[in-house]
Protein backbone atom coordinates (compact mmCIF):
# COMPACT_ATOMS: atom_id res chain seq x y z
CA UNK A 1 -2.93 -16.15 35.78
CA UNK A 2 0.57 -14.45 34.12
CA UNK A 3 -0.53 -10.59 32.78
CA UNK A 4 0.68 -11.46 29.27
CA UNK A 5 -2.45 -13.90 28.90
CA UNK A 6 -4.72 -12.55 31.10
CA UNK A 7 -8.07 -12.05 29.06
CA UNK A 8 -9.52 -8.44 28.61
CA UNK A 9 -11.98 -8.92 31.90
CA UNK A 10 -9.14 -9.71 33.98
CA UNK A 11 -7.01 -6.94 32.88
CA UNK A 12 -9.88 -4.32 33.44
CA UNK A 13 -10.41 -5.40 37.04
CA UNK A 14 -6.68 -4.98 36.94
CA UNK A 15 -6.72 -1.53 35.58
CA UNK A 16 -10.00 -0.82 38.44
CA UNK A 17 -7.58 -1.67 41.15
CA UNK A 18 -5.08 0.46 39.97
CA UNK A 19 -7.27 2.94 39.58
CA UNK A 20 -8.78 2.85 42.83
CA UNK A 21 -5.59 1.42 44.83
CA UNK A 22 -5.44 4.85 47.32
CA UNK A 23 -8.88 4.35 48.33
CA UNK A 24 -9.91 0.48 49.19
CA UNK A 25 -7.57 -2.23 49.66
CA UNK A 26 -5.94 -4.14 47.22
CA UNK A 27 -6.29 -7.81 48.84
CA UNK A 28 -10.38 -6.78 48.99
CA UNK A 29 -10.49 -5.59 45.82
CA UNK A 30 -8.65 -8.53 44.22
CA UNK A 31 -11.08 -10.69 46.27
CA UNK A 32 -14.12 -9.35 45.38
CA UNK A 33 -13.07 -8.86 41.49
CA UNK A 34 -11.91 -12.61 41.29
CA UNK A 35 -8.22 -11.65 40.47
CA UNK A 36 -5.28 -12.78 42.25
CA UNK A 37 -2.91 -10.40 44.20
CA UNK A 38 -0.02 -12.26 42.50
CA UNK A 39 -1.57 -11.77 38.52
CA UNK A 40 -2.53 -7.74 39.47
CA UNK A 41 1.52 -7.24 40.58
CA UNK A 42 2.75 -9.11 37.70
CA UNK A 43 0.50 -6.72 35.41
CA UNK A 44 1.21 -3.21 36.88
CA UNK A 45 5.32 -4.75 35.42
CA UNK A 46 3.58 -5.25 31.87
CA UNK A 47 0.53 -3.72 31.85
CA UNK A 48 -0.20 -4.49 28.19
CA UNK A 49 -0.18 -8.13 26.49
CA UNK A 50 2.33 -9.76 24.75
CA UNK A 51 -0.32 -10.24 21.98
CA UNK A 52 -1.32 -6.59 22.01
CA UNK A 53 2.63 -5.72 21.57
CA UNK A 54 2.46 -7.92 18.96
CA UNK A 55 -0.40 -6.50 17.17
CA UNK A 56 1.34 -3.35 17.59
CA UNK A 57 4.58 -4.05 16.28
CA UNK A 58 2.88 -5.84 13.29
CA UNK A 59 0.50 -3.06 12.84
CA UNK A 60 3.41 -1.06 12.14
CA UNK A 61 4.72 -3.20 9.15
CA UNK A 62 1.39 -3.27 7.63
CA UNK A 63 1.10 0.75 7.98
CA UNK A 64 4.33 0.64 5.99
CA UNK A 65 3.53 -1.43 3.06
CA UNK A 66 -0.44 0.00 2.99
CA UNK A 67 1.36 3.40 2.41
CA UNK A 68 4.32 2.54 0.06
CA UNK A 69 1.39 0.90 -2.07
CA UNK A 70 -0.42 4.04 -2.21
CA UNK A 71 -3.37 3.02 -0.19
CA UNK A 72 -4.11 0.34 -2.64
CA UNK A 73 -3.12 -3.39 -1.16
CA UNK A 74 -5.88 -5.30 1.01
CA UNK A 75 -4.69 -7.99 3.31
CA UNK A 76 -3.81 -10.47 0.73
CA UNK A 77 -0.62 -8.01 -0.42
CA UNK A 78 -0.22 -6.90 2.50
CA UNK A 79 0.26 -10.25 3.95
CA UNK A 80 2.86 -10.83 0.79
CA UNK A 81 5.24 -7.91 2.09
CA UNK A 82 4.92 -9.42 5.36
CA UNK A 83 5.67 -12.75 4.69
CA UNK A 84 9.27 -11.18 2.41
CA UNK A 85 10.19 -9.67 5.94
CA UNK A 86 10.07 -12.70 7.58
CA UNK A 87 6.51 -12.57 9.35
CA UNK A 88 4.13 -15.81 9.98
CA UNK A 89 1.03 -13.99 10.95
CA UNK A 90 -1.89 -15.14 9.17
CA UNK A 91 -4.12 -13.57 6.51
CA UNK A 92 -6.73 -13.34 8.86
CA UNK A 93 -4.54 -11.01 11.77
CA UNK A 94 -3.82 -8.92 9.24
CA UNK A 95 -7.24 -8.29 7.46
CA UNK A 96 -8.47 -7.33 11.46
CA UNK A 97 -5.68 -5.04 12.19
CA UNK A 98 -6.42 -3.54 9.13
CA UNK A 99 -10.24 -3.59 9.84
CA UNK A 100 -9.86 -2.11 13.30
CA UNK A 101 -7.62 0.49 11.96
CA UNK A 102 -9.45 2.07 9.26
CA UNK A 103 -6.77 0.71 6.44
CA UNK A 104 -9.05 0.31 3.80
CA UNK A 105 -8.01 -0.63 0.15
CA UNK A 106 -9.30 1.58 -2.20
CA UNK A 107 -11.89 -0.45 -4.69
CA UNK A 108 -12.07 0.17 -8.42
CA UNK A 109 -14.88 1.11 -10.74
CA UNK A 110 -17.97 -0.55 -12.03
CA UNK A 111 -17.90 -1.98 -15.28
CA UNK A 112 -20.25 -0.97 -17.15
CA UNK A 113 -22.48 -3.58 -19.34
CA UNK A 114 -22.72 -2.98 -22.72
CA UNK A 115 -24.59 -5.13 -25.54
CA UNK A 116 -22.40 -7.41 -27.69
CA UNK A 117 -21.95 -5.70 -31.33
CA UNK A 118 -21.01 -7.48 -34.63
CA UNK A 119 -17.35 -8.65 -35.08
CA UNK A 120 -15.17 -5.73 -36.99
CA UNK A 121 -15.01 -6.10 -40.74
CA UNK A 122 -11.92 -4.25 -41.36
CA UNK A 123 -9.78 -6.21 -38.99
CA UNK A 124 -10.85 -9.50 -37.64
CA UNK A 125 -10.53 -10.08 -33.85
CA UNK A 126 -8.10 -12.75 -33.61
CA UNK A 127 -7.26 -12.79 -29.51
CA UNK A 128 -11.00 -13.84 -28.57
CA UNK A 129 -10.53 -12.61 -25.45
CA UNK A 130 -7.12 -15.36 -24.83
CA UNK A 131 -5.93 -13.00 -22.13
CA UNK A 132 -3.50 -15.77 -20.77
CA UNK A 133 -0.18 -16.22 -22.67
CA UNK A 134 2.61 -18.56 -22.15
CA UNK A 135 5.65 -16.53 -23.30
CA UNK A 136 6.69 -13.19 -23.68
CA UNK A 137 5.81 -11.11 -27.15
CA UNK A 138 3.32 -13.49 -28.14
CA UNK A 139 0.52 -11.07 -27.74
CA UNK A 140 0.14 -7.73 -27.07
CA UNK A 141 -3.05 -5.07 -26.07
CA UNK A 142 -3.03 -1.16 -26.56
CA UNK A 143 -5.72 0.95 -25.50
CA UNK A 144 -5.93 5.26 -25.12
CA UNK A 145 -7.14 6.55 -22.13
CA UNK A 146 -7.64 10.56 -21.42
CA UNK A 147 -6.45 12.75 -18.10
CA UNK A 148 -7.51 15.94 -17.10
CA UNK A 149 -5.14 18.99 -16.54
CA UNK A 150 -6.21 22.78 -16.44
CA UNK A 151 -4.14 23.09 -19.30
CA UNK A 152 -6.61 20.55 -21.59
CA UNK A 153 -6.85 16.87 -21.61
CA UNK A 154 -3.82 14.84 -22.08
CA UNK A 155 -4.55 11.65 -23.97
CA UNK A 156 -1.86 8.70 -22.91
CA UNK A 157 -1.51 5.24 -25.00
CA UNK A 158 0.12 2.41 -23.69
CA UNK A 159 1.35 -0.95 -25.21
CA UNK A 160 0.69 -4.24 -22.61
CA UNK A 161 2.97 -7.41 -22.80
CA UNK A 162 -0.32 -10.13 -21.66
CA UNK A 163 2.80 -12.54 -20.52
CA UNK A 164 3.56 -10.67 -17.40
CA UNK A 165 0.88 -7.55 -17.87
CA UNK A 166 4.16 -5.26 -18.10
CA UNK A 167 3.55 -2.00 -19.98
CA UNK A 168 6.36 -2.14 -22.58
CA UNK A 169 5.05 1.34 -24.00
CA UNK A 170 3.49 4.41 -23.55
CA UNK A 171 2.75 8.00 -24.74
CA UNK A 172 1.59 10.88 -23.47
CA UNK A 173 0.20 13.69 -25.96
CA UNK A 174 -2.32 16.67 -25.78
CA UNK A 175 -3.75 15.51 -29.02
CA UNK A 176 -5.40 12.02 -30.03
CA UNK A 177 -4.39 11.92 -33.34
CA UNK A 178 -2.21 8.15 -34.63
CA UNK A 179 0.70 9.94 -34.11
CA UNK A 180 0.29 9.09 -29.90
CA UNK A 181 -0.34 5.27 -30.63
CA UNK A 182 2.57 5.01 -33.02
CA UNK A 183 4.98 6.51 -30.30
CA UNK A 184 3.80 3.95 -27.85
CA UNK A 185 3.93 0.63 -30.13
CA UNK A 186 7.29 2.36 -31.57
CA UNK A 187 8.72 2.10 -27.91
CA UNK A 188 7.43 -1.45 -27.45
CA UNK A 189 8.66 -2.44 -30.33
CA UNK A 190 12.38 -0.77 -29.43
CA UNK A 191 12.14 -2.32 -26.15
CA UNK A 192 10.98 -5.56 -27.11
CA UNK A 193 12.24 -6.64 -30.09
CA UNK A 194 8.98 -9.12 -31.40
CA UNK A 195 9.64 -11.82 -33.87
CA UNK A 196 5.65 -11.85 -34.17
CA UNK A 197 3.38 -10.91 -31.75
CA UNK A 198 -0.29 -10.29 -32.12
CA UNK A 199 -1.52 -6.82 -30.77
CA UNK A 200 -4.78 -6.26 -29.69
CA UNK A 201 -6.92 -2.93 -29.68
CA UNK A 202 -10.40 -0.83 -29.90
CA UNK A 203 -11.63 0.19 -33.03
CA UNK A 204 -10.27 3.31 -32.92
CA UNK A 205 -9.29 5.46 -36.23
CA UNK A 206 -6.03 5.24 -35.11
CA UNK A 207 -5.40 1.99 -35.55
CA UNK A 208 -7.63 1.54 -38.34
CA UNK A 209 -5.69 4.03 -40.77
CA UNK A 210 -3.14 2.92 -43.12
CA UNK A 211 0.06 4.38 -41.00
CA UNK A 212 -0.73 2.23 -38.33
CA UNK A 213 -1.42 -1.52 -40.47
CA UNK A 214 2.10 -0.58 -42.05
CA UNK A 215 3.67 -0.04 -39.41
CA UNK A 216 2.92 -3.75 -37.85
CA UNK A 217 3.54 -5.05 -40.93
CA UNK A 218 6.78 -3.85 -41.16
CA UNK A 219 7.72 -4.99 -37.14
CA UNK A 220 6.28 -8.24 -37.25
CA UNK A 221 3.03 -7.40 -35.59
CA UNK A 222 -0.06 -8.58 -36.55
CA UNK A 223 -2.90 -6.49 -35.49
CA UNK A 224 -6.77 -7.68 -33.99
CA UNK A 225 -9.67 -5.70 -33.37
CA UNK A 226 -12.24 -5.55 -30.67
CA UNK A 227 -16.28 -5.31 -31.54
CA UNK A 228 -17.44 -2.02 -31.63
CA UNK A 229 -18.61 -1.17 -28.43
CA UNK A 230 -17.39 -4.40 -26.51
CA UNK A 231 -15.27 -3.11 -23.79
CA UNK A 232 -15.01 -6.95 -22.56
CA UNK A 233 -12.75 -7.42 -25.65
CA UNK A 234 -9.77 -5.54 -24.50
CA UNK A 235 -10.54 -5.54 -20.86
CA UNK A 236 -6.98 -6.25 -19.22
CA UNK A 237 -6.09 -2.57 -21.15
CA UNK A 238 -9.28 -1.41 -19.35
CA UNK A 239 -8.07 -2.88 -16.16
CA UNK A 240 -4.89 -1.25 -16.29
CA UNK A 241 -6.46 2.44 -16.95
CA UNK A 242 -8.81 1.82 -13.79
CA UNK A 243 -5.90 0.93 -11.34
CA UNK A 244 -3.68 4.00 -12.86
CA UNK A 245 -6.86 6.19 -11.94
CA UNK A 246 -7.91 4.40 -8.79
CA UNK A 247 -4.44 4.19 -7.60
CA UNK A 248 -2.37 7.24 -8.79
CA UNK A 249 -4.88 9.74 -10.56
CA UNK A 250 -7.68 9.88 -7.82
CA UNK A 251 -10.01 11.81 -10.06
CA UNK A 252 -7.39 15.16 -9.19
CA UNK A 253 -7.04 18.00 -12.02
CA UNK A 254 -3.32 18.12 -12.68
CA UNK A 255 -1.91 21.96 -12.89
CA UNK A 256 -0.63 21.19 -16.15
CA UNK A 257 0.26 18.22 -18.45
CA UNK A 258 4.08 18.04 -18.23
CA UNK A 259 2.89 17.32 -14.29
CA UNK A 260 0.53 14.60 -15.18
CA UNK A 261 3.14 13.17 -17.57
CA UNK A 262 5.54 12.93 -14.78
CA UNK A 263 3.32 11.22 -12.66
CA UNK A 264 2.36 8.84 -15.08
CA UNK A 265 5.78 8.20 -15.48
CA UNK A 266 6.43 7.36 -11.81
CA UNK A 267 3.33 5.45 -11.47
CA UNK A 268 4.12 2.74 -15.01
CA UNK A 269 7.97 2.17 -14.29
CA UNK A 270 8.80 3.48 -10.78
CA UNK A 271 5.48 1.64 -9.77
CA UNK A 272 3.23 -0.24 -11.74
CA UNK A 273 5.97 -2.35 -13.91
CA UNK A 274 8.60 -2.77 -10.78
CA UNK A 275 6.73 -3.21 -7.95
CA UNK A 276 3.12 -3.50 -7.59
CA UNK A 277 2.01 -6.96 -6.62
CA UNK A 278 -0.26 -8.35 -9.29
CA UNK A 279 -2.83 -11.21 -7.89
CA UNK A 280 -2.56 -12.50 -11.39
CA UNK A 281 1.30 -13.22 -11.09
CA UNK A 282 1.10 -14.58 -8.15
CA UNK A 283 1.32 -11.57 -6.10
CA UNK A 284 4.64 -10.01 -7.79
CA UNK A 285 5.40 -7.50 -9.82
CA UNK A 286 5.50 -7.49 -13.91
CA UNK A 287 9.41 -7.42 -13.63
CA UNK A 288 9.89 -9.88 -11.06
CA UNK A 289 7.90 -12.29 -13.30
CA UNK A 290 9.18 -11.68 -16.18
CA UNK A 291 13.17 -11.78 -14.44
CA UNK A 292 11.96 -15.67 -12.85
CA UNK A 293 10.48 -16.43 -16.54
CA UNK A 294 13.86 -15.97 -17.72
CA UNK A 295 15.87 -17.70 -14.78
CA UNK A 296 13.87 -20.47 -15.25
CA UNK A 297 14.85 -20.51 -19.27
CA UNK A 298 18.22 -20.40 -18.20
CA UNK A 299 18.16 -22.97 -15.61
CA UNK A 300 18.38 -21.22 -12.72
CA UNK A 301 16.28 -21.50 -9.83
């Protein structure tokens, strides 16, 4: 039997004889052990398995793209860096080397249940929870979210794209007043440039009051309500703020808020909108959907 696919019995009676080749004979020991003289030679030149080298060498690659993701990609993503380099292991390899080795993906929160109110009467909710959209600018979500820093909280808005889940604008502020959710749709809309697009929110004061309905009226925006109280409304916007705390945040007290500003920063457009693998994209990133959206406009593929 050749070393490199000897089975794990054979290769500890290999390692015994080894082991204990200054004080019985080799030819008895292979005997009694069931090996062959021939097999135990041919191991002490490669005393380790071609499919344990393998395993190493790919345990390697997945080290490297479980830590560029932050500690966040199971085998599924993991397996979708592999394949970019090249590799044809299977899912399955992957999820055991990661099993065996302690690389865990970090899971997100519970959702928590809460009972179904009466629809807003000040503005209707026209998305009825249509998270999937066919084109870019055709609907938008916005939601506020709060981070701690030693210096006070830091509230941050951002502005979601549902096309490609791309966050097409944020803002950071140490107050919550509508000022911080008109400097988020403001960038959107800068960046974006909708003909119409509906955007979704909460029923938050700040996008009930009378700055914010003119400002959508006057960029083409036509604004939809959750319930009050129905989180499942405007979950995708929920979704987002769990993976930014899950992934980047990790329930840490920043020194300061220009810090956690900074990081936020990193983690939407160094990160989040450039690189993390989305299972609802198909396992790329916001931008690298959105980029094969266009070339497919264009007509090339």
């Amino acid at each position: 039997m050749s070393a490199h696919k000897a089975p794990s019995k054979v290769r500890k009676a290999y390692k015994f004889i080894e082991a204990h080749r200054n004080e019985f004979s080799i030819q008895v020991m292979c005997r009694i052990l069931g090996v062959a003289r021939a097999g135990y030679y041919a191991w002490l030149h490669q005393p380790i398995s071609e499919r344990a080298q393998e395993d190493a060498r790919l345990l390697r690659l997945i080290r490297a793209s479980f830590i560029a993701s932050h500690g966040i990609y199971g085998a599924p993503r993991v397996l979708l860096d592999l394949r970019e380099r090249g590799e044809t292991c299977s899912k399955h390899r992957v999820a055991r080397l990661m099993r065996e080795n302690g690389l865990r993906a970090l899971h997100g929160y519970r959702t928590r249940h809460i009972s179904v109110a009466k629809p807003s009467a000040l503005i209707p909710n026209l998305l009825q929870r249509q998270f999937t959209v066919s084109k870019p600018n055709a609907a938008w979500v916005t939601d506020i979210t709060y981070i701690r820093t030693w210096q006070g909280w830091l509230y941050l808005a951002v502005v979601m794209d549902l096309f490609s889940r791309k966050i097409v604008g944020w803002a950071a502020k140490p107050t919550i007043h509508r000022e911080l959710v008109l400097d988020a749709v403001t960038k959107a809309v800068r960046c974006r440039r909708p003909r119409k697009a509906l955007i979704h929110s909460d029923q938050g004061t700040q996008y009930g009051s009378d700055a914010w309905q003119r400002f959508c009226k006057a960029n083409h925006l036509e604004p939809s309500m959750s319930r009050r109280g129905n989180c499942w409304d405007n979950a995708v916007a929920e979704s987002f703020f769990s993976s930014l705390k899950k992934e980047r945040i990790k329930k840490r007290i920043y020194a300061n808020r220009e810090t956690a500003i900074q990081d936020v920063a990193e983690y939407i457009d160094g990160f989040y909108n450039s690189t993390r693998r989305h299972s609802y994209l198909g396992g790329v990133s916001p931008d690298e959907f959105e980029a094969t959206h266009r070339g497919r406009r264009s007509g090339v593929h």
